[in-house]
N, C-alpha and C. Protein backbone atom coordinates (compact mmCIF):
# COMPACT_ATOMS: atom_id res chain seq x y z
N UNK A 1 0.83 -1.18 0.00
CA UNK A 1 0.00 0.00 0.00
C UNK A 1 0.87 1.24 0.00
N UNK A 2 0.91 2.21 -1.15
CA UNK A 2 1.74 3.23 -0.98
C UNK A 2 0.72 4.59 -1.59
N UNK A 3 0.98 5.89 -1.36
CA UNK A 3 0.52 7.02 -1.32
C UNK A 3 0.92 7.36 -3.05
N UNK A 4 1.96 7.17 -3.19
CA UNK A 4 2.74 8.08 -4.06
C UNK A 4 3.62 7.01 -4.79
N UNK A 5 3.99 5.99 -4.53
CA UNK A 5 4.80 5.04 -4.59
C UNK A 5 6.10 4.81 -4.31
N UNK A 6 6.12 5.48 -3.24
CA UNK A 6 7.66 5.95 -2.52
C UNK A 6 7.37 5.33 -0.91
N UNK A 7 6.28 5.92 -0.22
CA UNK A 7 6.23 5.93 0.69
C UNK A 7 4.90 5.13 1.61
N UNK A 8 4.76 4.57 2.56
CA UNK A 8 3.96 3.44 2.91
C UNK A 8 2.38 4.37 3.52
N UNK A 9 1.48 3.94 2.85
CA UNK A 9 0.10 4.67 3.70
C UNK A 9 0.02 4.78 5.21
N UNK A 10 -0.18 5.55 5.46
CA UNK A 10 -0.40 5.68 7.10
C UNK A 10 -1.45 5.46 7.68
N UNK A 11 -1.83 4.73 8.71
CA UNK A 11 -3.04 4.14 9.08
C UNK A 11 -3.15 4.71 10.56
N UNK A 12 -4.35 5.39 10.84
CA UNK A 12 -4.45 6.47 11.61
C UNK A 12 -5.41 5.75 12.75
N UNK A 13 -5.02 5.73 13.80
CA UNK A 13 -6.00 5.36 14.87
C UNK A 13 -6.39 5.73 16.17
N UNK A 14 -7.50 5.97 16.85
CA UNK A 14 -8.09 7.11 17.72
C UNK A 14 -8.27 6.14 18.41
N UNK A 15 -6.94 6.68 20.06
CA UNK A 15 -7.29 5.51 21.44
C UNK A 15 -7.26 6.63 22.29
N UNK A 16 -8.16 6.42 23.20
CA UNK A 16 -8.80 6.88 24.29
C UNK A 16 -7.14 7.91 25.16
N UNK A 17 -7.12 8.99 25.06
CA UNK A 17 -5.67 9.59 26.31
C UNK A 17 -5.41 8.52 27.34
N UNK A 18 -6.71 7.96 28.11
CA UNK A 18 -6.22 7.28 29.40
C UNK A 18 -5.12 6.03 29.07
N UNK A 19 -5.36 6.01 27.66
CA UNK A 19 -4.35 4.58 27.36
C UNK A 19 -3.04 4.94 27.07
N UNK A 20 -2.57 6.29 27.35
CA UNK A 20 -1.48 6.94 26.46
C UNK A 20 -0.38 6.47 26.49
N UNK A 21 -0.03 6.12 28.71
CA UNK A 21 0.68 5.49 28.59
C UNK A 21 1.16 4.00 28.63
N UNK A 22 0.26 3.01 28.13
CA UNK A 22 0.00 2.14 27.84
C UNK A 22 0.30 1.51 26.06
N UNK A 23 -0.28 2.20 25.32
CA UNK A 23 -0.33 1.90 24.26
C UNK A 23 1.30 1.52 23.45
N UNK A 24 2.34 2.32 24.00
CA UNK A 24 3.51 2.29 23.22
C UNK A 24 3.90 0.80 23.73
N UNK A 25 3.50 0.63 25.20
CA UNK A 25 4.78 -1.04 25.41
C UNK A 25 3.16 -2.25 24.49
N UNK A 26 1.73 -1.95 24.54
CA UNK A 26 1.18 -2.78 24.25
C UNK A 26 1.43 -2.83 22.33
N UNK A 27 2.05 -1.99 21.87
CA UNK A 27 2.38 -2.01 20.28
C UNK A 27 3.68 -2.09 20.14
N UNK A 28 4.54 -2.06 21.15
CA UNK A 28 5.80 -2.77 21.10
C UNK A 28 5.80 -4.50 21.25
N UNK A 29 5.02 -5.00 22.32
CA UNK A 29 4.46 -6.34 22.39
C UNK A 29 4.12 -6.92 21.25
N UNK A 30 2.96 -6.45 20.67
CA UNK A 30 2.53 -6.83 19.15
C UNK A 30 3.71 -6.86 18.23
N UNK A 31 4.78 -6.37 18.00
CA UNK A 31 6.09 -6.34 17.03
C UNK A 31 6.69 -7.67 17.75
N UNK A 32 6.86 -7.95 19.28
CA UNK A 32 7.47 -9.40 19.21
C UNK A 32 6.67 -10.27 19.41
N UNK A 33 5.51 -10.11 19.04
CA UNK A 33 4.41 -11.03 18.81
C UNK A 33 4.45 -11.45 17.16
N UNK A 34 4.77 -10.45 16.47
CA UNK A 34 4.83 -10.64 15.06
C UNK A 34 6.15 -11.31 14.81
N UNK A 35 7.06 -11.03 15.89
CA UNK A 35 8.29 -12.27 15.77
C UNK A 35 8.53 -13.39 16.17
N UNK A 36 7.44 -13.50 17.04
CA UNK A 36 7.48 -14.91 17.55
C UNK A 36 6.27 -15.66 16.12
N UNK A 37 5.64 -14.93 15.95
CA UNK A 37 4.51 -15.61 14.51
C UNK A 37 5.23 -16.28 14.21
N UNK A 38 6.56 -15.78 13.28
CA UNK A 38 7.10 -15.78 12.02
C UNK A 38 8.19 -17.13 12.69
N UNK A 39 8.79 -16.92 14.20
CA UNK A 39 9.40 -18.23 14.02
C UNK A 39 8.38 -19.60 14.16
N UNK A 40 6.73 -19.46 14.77
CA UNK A 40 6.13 -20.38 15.19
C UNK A 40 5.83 -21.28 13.54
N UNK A 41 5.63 -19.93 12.28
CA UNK A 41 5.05 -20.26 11.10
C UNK A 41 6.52 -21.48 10.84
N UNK A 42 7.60 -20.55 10.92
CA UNK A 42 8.84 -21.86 10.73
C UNK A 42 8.88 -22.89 10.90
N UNK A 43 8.33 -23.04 11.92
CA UNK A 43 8.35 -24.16 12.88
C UNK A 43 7.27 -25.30 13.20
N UNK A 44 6.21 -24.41 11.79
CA UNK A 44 4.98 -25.23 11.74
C UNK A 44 4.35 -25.58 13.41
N UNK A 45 4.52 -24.47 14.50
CA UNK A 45 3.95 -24.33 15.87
C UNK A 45 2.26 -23.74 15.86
N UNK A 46 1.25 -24.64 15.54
CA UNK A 46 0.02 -24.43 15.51
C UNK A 46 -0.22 -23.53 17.07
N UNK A 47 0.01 -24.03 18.12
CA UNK A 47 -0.32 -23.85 19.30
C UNK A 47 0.06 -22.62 19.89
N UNK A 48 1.19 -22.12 18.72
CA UNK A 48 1.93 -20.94 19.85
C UNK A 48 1.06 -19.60 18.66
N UNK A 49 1.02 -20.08 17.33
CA UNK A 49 -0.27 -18.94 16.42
C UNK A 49 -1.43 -19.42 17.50
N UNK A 50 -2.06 -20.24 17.44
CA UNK A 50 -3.27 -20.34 17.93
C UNK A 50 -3.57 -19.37 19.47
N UNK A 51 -2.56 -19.39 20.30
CA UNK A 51 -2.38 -18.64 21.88
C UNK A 51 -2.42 -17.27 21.51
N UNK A 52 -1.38 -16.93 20.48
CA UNK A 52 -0.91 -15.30 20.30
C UNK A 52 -2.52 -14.66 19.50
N UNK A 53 -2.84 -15.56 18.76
CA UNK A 53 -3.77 -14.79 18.27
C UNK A 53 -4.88 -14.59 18.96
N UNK A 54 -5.46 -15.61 19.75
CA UNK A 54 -6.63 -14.99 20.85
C UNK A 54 -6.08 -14.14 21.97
N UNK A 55 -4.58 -14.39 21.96
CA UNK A 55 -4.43 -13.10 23.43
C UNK A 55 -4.80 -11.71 21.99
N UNK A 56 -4.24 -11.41 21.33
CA UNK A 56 -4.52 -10.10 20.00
C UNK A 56 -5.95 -10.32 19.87
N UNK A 57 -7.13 -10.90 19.70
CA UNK A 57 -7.89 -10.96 19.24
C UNK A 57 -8.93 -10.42 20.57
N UNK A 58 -8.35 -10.82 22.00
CA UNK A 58 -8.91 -10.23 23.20
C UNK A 58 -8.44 -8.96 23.48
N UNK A 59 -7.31 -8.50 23.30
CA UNK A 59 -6.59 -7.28 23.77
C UNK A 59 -7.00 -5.79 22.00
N UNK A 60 -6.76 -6.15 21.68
CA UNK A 60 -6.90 -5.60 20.62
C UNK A 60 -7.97 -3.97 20.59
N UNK A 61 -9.37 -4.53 21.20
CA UNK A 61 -10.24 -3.77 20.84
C UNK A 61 -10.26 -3.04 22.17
N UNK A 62 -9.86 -3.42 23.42
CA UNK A 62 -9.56 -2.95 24.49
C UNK A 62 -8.40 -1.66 24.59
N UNK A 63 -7.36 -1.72 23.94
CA UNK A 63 -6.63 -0.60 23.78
C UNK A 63 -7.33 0.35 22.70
N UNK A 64 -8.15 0.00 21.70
CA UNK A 64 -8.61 0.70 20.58
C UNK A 64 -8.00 0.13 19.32
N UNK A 65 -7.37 -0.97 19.22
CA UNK A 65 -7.00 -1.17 17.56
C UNK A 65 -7.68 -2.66 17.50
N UNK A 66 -8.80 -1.95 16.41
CA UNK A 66 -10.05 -3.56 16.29
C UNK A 66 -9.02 -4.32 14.87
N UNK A 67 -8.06 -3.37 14.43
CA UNK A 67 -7.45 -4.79 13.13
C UNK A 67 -6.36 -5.76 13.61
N UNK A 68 -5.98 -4.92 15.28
CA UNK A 68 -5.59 -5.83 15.21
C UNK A 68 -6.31 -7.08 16.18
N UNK A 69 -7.33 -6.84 16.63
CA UNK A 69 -8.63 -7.83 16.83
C UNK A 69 -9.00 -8.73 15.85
N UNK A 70 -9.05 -7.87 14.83
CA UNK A 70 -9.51 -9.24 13.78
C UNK A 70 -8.23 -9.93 13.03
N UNK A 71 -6.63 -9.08 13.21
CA UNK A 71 -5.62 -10.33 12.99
C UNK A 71 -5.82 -11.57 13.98
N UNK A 72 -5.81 -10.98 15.25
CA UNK A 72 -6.12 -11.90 16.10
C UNK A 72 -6.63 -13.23 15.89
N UNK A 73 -8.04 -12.81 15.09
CA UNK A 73 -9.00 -13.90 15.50
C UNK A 73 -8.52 -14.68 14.54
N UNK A 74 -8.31 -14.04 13.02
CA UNK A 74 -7.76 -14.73 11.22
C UNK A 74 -6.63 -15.48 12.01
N UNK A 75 -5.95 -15.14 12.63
CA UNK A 75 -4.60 -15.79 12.88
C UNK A 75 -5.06 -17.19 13.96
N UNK A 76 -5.84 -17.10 15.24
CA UNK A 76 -6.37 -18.09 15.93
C UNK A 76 -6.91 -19.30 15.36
N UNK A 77 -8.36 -18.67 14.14
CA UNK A 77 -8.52 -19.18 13.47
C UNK A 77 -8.03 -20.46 12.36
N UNK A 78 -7.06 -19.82 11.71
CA UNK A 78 -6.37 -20.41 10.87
C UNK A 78 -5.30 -21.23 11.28
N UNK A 79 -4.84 -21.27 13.04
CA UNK A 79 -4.21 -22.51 13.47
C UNK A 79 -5.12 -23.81 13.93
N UNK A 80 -6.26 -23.02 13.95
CA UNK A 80 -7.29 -24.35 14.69
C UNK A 80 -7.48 -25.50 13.13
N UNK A 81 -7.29 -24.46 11.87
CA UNK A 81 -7.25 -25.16 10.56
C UNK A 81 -6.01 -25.84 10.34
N UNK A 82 -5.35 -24.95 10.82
CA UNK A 82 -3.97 -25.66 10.36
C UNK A 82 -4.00 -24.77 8.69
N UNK A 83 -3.59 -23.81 8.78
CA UNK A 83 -3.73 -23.28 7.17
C UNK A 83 -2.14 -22.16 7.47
N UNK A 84 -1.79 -22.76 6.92
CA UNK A 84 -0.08 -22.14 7.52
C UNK A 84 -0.27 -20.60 6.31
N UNK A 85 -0.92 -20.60 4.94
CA UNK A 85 -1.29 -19.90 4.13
C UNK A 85 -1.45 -18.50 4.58
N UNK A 86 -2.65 -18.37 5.10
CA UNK A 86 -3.72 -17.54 6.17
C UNK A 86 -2.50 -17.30 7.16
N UNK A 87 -1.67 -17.94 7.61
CA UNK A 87 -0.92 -17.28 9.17
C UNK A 87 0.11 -16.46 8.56
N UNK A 88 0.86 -17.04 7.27
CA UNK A 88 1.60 -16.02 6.47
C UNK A 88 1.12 -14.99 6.31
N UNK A 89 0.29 -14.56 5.60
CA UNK A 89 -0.75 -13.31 5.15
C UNK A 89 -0.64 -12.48 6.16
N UNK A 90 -1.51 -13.02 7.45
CA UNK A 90 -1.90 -12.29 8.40
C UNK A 90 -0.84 -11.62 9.05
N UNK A 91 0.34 -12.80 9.69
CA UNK A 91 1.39 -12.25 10.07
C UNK A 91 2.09 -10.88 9.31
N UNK A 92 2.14 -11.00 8.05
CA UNK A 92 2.00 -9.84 6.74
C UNK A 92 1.99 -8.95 7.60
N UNK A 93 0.15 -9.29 7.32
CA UNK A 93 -0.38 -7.60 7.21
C UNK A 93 -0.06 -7.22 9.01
N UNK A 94 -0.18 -8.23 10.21
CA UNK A 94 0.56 -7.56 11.38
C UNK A 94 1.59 -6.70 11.18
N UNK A 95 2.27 -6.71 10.56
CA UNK A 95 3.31 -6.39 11.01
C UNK A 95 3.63 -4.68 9.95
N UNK A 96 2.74 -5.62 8.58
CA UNK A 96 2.55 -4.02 8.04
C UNK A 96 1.50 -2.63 8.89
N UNK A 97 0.39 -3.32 9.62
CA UNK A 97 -0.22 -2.39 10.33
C UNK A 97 0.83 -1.95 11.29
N UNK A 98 1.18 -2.30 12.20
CA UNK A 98 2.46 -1.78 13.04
C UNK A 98 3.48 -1.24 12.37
N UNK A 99 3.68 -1.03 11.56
CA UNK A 99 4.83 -0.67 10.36
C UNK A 99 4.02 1.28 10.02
N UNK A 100 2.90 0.90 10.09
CA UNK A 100 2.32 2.21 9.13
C UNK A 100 0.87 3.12 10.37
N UNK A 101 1.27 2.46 11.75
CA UNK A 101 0.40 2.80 12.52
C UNK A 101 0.75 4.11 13.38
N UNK A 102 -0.32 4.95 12.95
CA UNK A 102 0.15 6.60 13.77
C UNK A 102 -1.02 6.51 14.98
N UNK A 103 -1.00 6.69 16.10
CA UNK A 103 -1.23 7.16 17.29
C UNK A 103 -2.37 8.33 17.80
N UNK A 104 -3.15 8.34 17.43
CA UNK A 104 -3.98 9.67 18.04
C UNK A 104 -4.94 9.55 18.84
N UNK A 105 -4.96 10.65 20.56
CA UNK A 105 -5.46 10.10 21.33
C UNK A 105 -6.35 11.32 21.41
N UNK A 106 -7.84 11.18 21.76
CA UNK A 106 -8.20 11.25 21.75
C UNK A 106 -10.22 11.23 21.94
N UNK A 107 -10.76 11.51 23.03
CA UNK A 107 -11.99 11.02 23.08
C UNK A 107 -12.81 10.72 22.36
């Protein structure tokens, strides 16, 4: 996804002030969550996608970011299948949302 084709779209999201100081270690978490994905996908580890994605799929909408609620669930999901496909993707786009995610707090 690019603006101009230089530079990555920015994906803008509105979390509550009280979370302010919260939000940076809970979207730092999610980045070694997206690294532990990528060695579990290696490793063909159903159990450790299947854990990470319902803790993301519970936490998610609670700080204010519902995509990454619904990586969560695509990612939970798709270990209960066993669809290593779907955990690639998702892991993807994790890591591209955290890649292109700006911060605005706000009521």
């Amino acid at each position: 996804m690019t603006t101009n084709g230089n530079s990555p779209e920015r994906v803008m999201v509105a979390v509550d002030p009280d979370l302010q100081d919260l939000v940076p270690g809970f979207l730092e978490n999610r980045r070694k969550d997206a690294a532990a994905l990528d060695r579990a996908a290696q490793a063909k580890d159903f159990s450790t996608v299947r854990l990470l994605g319902h803790r993301m799929k519970g936490d998610g909408g609670g700080y204010g970011f519902q995509e990454i609620s619904r990586i969560g669930n695509a990612l939970e999901q798709a270990a209960i299948r066993e669809d290593w496909n779907t955990i690639r993707q998702e892991t993807a786009g994790l890591i591209a949302f955290l890649a292109q995610v700006d911060v605005v707090y706000r009521r």
